[in-house]
N, C-alpha and C. Protein backbone atom coordinates (compact mmCIF):
# COMPACT_ATOMS: atom_id res chain seq x y z
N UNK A 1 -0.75 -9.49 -10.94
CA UNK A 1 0.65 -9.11 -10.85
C UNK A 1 0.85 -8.09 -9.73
N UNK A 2 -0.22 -6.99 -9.83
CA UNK A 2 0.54 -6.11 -8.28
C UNK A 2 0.22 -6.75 -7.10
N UNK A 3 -0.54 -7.96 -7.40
CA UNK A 3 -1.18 -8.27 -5.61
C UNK A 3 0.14 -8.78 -5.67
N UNK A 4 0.82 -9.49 -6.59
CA UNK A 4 2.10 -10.84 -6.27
C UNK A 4 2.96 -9.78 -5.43
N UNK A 5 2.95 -8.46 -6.15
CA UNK A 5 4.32 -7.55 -5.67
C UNK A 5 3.92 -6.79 -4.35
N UNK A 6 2.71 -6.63 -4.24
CA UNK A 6 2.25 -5.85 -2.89
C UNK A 6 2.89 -7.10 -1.60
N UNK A 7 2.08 -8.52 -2.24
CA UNK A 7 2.21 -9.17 -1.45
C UNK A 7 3.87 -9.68 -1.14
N UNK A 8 4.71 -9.55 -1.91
CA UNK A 8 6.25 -9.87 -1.45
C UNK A 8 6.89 -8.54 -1.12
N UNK A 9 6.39 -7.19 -1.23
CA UNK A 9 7.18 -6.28 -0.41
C UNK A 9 7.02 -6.18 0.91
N UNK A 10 5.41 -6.82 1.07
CA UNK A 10 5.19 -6.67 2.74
C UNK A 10 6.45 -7.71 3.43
N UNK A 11 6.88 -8.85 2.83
CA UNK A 11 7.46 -9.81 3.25
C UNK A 11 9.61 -8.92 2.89
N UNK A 12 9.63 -8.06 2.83
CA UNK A 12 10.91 -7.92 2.59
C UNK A 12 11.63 -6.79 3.54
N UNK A 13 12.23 -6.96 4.25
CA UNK A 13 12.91 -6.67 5.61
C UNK A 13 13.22 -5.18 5.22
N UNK A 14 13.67 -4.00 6.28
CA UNK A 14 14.64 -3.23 6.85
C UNK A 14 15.70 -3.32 6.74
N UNK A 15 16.47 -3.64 6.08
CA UNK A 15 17.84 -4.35 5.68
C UNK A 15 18.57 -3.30 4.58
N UNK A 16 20.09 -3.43 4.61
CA UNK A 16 20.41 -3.22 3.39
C UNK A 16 20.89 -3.91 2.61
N UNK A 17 20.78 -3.97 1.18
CA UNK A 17 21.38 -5.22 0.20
C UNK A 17 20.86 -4.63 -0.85
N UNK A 18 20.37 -5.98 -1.96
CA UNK A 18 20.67 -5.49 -3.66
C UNK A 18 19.07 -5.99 -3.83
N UNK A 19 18.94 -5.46 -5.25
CA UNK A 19 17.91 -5.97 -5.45
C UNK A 19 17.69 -5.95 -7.11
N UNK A 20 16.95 -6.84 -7.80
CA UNK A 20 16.79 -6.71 -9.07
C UNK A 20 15.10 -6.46 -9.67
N UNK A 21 14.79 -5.64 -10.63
CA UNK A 21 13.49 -5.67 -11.11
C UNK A 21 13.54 -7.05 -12.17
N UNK A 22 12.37 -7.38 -12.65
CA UNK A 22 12.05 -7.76 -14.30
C UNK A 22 11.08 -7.19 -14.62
N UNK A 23 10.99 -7.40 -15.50
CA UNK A 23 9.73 -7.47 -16.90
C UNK A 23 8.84 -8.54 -16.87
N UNK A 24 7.65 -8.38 -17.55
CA UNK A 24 7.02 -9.90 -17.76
C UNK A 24 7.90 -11.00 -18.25
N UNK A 25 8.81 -11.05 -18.98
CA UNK A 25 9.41 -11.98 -19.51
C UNK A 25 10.53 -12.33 -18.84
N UNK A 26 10.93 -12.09 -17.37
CA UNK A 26 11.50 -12.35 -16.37
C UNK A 26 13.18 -11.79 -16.96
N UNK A 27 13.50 -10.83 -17.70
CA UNK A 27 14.39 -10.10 -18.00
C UNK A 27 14.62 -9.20 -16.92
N UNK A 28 16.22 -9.22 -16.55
CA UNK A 28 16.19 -7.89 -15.63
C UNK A 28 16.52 -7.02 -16.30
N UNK A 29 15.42 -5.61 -15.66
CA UNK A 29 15.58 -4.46 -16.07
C UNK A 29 16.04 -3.51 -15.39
N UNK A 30 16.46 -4.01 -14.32
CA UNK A 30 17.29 -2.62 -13.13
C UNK A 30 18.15 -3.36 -12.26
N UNK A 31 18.90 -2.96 -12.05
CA UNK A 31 19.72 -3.21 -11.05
C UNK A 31 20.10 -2.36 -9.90
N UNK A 32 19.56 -2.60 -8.55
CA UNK A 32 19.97 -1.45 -7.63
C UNK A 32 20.76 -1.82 -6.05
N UNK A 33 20.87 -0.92 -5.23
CA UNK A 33 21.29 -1.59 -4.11
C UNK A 33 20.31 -0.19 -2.99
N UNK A 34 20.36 -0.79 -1.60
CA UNK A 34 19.64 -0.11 -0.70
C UNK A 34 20.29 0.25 0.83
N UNK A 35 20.00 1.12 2.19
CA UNK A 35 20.47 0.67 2.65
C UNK A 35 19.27 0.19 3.68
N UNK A 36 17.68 0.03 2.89
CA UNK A 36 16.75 0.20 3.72
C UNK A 36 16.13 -0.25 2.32
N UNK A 37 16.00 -2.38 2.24
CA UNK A 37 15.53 -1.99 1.42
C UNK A 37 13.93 -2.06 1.20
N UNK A 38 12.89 -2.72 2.36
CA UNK A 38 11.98 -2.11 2.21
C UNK A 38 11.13 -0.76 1.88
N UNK A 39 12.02 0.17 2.46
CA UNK A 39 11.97 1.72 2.26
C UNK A 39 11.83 1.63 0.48
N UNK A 40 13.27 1.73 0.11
CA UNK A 40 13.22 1.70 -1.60
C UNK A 40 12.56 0.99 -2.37
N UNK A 41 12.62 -0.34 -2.18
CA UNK A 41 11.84 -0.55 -2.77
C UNK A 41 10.13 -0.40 -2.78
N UNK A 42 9.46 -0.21 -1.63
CA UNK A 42 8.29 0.26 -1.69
C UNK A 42 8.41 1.84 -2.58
N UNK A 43 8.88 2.42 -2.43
CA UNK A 43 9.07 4.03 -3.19
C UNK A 43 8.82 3.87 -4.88
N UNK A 44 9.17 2.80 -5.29
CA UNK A 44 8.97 2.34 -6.84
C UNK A 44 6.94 2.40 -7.17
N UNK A 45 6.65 1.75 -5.68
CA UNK A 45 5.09 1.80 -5.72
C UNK A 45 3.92 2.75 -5.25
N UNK A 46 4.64 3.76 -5.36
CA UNK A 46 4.02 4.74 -4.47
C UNK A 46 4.46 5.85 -5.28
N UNK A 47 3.52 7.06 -5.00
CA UNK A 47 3.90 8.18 -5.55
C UNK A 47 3.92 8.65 -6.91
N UNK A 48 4.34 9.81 -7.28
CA UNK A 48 4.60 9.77 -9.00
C UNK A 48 6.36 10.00 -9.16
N UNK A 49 6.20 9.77 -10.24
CA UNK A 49 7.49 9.40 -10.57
C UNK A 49 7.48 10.13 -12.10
N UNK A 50 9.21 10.48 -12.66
CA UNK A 50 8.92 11.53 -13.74
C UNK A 50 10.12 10.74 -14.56
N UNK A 51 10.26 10.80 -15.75
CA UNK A 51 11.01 10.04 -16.67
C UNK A 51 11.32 8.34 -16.87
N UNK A 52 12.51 8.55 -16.84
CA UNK A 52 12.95 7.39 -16.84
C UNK A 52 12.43 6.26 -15.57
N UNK A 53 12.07 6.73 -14.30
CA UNK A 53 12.14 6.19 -13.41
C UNK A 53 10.11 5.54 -13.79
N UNK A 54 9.47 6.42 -14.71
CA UNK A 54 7.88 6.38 -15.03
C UNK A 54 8.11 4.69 -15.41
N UNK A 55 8.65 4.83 -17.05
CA UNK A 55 8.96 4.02 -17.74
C UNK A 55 9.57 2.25 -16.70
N UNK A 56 10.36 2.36 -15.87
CA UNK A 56 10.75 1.56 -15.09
C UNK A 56 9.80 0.62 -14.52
N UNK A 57 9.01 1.80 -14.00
CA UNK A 57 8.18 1.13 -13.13
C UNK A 57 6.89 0.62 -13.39
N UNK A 58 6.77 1.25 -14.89
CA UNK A 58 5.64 0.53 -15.72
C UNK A 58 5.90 -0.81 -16.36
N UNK A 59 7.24 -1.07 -16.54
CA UNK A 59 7.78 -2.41 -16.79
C UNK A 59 8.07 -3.56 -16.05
N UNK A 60 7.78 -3.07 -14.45
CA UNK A 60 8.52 -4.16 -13.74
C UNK A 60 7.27 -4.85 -13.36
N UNK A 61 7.40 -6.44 -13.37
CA UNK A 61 6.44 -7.68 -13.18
C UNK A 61 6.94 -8.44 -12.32
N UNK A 62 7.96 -7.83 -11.46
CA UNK A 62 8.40 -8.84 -10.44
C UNK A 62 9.93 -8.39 -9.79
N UNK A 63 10.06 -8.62 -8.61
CA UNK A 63 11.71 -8.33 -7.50
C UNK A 63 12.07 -9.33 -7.47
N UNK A 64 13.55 -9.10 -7.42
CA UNK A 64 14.04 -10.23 -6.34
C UNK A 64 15.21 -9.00 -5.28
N UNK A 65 15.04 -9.91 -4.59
CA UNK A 65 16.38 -9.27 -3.29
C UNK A 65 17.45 -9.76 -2.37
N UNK A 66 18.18 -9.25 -2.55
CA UNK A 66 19.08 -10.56 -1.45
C UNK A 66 19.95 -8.99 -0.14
N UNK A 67 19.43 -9.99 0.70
CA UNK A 67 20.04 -8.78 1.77
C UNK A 67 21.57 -9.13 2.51
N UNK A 68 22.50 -7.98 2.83
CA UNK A 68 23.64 -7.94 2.71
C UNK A 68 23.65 -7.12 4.59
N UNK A 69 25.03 -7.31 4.62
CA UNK A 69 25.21 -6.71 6.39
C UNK A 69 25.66 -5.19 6.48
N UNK A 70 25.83 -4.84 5.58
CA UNK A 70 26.02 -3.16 5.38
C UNK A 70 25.51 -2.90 3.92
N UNK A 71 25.55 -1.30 4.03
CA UNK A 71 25.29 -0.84 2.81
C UNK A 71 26.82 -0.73 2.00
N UNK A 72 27.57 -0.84 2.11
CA UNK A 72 29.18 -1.23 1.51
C UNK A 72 28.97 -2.49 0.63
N UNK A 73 28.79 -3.11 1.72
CA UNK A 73 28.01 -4.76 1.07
C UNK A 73 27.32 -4.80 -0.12
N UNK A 74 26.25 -3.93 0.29
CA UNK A 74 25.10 -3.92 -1.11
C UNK A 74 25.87 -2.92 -2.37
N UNK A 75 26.72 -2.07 -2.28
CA UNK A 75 27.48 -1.51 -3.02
C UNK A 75 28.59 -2.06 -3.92
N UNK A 76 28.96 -3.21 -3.13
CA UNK A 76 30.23 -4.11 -3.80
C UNK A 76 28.86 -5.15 -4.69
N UNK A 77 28.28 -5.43 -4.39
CA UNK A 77 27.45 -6.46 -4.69
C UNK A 77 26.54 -6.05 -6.07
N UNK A 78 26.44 -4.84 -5.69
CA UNK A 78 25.51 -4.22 -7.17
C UNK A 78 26.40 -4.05 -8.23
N UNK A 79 27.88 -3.94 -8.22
CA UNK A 79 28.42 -3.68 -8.87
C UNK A 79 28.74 -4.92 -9.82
């Protein structure tokens, strides 16, 4: 499971847009938007992390992302 996710963040652009976590059971469990979203989303895999954000990231088994032409974009879109 982390090679799947190492291996699709290398593949996910500089961009801004939306993006969703799951769970093993392909449930989404977050919903976010970026304006950089390689940046953010690599940040989920890296580092420590304290609460809620621990818990998150011990749950997620998989992204998806769809990239947008502004960060306005990814803002209307997350919503």
């Amino acid at each position: 499971m982390i090679t799947m996710i190492k291996e699709k963040l290398a593949l996910v652009p500089n961009k801004p847009g939306c993006y969703v976590m799951k769970n093993k059971d392909g449930v989404i469990i977050y919903v976010g938007k970026a304006k950089d979203l390689k940046k953010r989303l690599s940040s989920y895999f890296r580092g420590n992390h304290t609460g809620k954000t621990t818990r998150l990231v011990d749950e997620i088994a998989d992204f998806e992302y769809m990239v947008v032409g502004s960060e306005t974009e990814a803002f209307i879109l997350e919503l």
